[in-house]
C-alpha atoms as a PDB file:
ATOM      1  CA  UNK A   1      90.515  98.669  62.575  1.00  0.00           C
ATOM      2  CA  UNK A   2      93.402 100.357  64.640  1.00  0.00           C
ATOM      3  CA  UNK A   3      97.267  99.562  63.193  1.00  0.00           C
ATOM      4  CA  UNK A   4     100.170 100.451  65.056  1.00  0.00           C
ATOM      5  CA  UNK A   5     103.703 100.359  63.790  1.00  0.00           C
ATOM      6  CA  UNK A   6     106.640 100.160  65.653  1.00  0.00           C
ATOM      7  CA  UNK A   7     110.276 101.316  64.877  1.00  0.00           C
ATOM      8  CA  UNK A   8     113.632 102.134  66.312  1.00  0.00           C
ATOM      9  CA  UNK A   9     114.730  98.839  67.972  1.00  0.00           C
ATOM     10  CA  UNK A  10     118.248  97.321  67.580  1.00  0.00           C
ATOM     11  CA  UNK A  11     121.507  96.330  69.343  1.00  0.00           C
ATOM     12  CA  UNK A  12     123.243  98.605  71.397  1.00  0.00           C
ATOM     13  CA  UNK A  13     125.794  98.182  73.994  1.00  0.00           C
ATOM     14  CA  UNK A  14     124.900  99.538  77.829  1.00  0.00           C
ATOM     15  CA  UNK A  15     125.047 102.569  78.704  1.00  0.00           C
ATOM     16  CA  UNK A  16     123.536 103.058  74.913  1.00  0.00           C
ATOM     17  CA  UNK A  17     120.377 105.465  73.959  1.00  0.00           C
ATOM     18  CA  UNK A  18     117.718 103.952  71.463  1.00  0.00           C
ATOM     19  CA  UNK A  19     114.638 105.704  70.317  1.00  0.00           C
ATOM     20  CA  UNK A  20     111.328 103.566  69.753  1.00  0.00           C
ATOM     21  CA  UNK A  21     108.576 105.080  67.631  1.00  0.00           C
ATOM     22  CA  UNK A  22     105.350 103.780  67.522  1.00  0.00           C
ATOM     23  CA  UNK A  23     102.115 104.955  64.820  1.00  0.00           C
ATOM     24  CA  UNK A  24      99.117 104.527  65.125  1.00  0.00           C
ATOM     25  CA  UNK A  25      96.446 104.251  62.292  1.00  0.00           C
ATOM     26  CA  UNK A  26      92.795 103.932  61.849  1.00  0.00           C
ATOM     27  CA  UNK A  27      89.537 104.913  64.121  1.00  0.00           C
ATOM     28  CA  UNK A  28      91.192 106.046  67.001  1.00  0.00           C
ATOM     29  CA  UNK A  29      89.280 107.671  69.634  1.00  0.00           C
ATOM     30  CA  UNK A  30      90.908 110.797  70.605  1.00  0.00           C
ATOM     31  CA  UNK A  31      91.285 110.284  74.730  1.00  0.00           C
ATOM     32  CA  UNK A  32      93.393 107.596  74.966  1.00  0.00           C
ATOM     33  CA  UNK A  33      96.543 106.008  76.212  1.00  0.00           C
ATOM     34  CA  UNK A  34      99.540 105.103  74.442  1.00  0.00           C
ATOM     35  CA  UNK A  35     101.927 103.205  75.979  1.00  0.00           C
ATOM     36  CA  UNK A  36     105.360 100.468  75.690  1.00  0.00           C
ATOM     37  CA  UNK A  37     105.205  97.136  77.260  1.00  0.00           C
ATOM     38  CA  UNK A  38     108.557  94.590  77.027  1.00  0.00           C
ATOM     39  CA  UNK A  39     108.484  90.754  77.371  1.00  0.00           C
ATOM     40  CA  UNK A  40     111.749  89.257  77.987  1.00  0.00           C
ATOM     41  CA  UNK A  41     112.131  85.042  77.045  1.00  0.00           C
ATOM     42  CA  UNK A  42     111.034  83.406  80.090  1.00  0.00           C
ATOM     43  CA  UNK A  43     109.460  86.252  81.421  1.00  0.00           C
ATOM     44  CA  UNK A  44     105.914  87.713  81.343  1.00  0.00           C
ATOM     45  CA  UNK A  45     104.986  90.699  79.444  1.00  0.00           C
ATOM     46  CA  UNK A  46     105.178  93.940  81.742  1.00  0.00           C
ATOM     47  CA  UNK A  47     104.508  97.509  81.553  1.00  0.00           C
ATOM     48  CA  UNK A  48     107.288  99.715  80.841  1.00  0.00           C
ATOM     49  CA  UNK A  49     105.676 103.205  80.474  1.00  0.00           C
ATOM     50  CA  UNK A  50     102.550 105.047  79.254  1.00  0.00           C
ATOM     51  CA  UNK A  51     100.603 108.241  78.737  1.00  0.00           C
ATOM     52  CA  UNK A  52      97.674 109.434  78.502  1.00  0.00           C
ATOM     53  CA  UNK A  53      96.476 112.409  76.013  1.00  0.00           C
ATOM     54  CA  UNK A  54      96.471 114.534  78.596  1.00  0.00           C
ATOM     55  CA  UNK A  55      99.208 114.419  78.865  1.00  0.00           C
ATOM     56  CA  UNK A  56      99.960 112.685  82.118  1.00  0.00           C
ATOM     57  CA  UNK A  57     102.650 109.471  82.260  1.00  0.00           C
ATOM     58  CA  UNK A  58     103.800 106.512  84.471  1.00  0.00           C
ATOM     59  CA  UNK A  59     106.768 104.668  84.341  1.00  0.00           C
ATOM     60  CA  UNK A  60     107.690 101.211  85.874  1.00  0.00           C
ATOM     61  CA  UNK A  61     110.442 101.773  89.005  1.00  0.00           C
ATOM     62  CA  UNK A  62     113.219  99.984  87.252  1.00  0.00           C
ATOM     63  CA  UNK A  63     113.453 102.531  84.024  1.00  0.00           C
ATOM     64  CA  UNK A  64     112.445 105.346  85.680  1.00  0.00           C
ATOM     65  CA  UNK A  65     115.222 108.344  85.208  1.00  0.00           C
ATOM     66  CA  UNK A  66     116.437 106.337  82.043  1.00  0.00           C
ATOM     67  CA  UNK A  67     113.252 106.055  79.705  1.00  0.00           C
ATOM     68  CA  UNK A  68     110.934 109.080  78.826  1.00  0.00           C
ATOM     69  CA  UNK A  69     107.617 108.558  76.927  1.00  0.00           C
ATOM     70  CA  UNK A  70     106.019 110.755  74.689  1.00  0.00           C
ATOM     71  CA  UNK A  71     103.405 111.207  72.131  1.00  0.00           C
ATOM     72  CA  UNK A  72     102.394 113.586  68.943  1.00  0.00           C
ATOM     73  CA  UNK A  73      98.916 114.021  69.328  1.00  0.00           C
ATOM     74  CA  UNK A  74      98.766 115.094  65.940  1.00  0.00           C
ATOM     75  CA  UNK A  75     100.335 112.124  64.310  1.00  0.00           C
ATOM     76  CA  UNK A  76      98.917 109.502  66.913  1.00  0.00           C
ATOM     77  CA  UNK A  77     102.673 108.691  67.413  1.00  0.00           C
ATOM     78  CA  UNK A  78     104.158 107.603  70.598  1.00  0.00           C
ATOM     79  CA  UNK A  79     108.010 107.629  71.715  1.00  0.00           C
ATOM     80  CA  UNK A  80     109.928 106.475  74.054  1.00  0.00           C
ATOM     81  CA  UNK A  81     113.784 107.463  74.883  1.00  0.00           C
ATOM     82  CA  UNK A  82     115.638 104.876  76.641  1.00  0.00           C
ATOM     83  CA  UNK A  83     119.088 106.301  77.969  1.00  0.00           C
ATOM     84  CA  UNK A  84     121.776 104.239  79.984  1.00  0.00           C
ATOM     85  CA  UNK A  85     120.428 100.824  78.878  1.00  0.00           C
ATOM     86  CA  UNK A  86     120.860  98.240  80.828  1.00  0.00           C
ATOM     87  CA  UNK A  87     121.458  94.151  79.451  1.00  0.00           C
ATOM     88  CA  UNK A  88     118.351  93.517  81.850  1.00  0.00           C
ATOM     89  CA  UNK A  89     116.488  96.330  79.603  1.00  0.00           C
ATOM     90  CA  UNK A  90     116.906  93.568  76.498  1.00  0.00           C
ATOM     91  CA  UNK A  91     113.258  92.024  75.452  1.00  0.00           C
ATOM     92  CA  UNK A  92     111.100  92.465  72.753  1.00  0.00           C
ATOM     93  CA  UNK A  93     109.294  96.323  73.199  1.00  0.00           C
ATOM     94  CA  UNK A  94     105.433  96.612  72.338  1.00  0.00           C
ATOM     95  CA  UNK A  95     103.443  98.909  71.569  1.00  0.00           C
ATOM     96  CA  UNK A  96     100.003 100.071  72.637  1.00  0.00           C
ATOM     97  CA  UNK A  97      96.547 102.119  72.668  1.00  0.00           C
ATOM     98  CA  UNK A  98      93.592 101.880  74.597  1.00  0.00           C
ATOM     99  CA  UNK A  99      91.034 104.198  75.608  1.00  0.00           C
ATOM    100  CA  UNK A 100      87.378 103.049  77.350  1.00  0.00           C
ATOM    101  CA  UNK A 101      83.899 104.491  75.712  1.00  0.00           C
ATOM    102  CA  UNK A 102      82.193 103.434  78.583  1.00  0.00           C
ATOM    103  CA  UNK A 103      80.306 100.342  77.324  1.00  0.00           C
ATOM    104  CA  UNK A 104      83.315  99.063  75.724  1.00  0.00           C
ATOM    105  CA  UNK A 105      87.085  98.948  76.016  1.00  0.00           C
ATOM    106  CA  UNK A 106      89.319  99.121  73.125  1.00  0.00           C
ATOM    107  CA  UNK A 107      92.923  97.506  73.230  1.00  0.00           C
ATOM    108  CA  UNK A 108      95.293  97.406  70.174  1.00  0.00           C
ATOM    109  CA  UNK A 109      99.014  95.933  70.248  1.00  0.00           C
ATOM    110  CA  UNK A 110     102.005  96.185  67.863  1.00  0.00           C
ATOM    111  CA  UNK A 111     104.023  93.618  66.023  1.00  0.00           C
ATOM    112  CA  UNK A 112     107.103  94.288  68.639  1.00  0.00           C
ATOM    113  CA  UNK A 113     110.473  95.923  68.279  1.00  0.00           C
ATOM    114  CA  UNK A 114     113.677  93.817  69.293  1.00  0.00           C
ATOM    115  CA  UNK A 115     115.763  95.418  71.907  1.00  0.00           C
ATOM    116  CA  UNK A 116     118.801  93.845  72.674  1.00  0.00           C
ATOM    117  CA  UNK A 117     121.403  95.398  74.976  1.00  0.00           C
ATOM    118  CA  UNK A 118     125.161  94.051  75.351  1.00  0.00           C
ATOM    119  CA  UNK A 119     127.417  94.067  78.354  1.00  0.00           C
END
């Protein structure tokens, strides 16, 4: 059984910085990808960025030059710096792992971290 915890969400008024932390805990296969996802109400969940153990990333167009992932092999610990939030940034942040043995494709999500940005 995989666990991840999330951390670091709050209130913060734009043009704000937040850190998000995210652990993860149990068999976890070493290649993988870690990654944040946000859901806002009324809206479907969507990918915000992610990266690999490579370590290679990808970030959705609208945070890019804002938001900057990255991960602590060591601790199985993903981050990700958001800079000049935006109130369109506000949803509920998630956190994931995945990686693919081949026969079978393991996906894990977090509880979610509430982000809420003020104009």
């Amino acid at each position: 059984q995989v666990q991840l915890v999330e951390s670091g969400g709050g209130l913060v008024q734009a043009g704000g910085s937040l850190r998000l932390s995210c652990a993860a805990s149990g068999s976890i296969f070493s290649i993988n990808t870690m990654g944040w996802y946000r859901q806002a109400p009324g809206k479907q969940r969507e990918l915000v960025a992610t990266i690999t153990s490579g370590p290679s990333t990808n970030y959705a167009d609208s945070v890019k030059g804002r938001f900057t992932i990255s991960r602590d092999n060591a601790k199985n610990t993903v981050y990700l710096q958001m800079n000049s939030l935006k109130p369109e940034d506000t949803a509920v942040y998630y956190c994931n792992i995945a990686w693919s043995t081949g026969w079978h494709t393991y996906n894990y999500w977090g509880q979610g971290t509430q982000v809420t940005v003020s104009s």
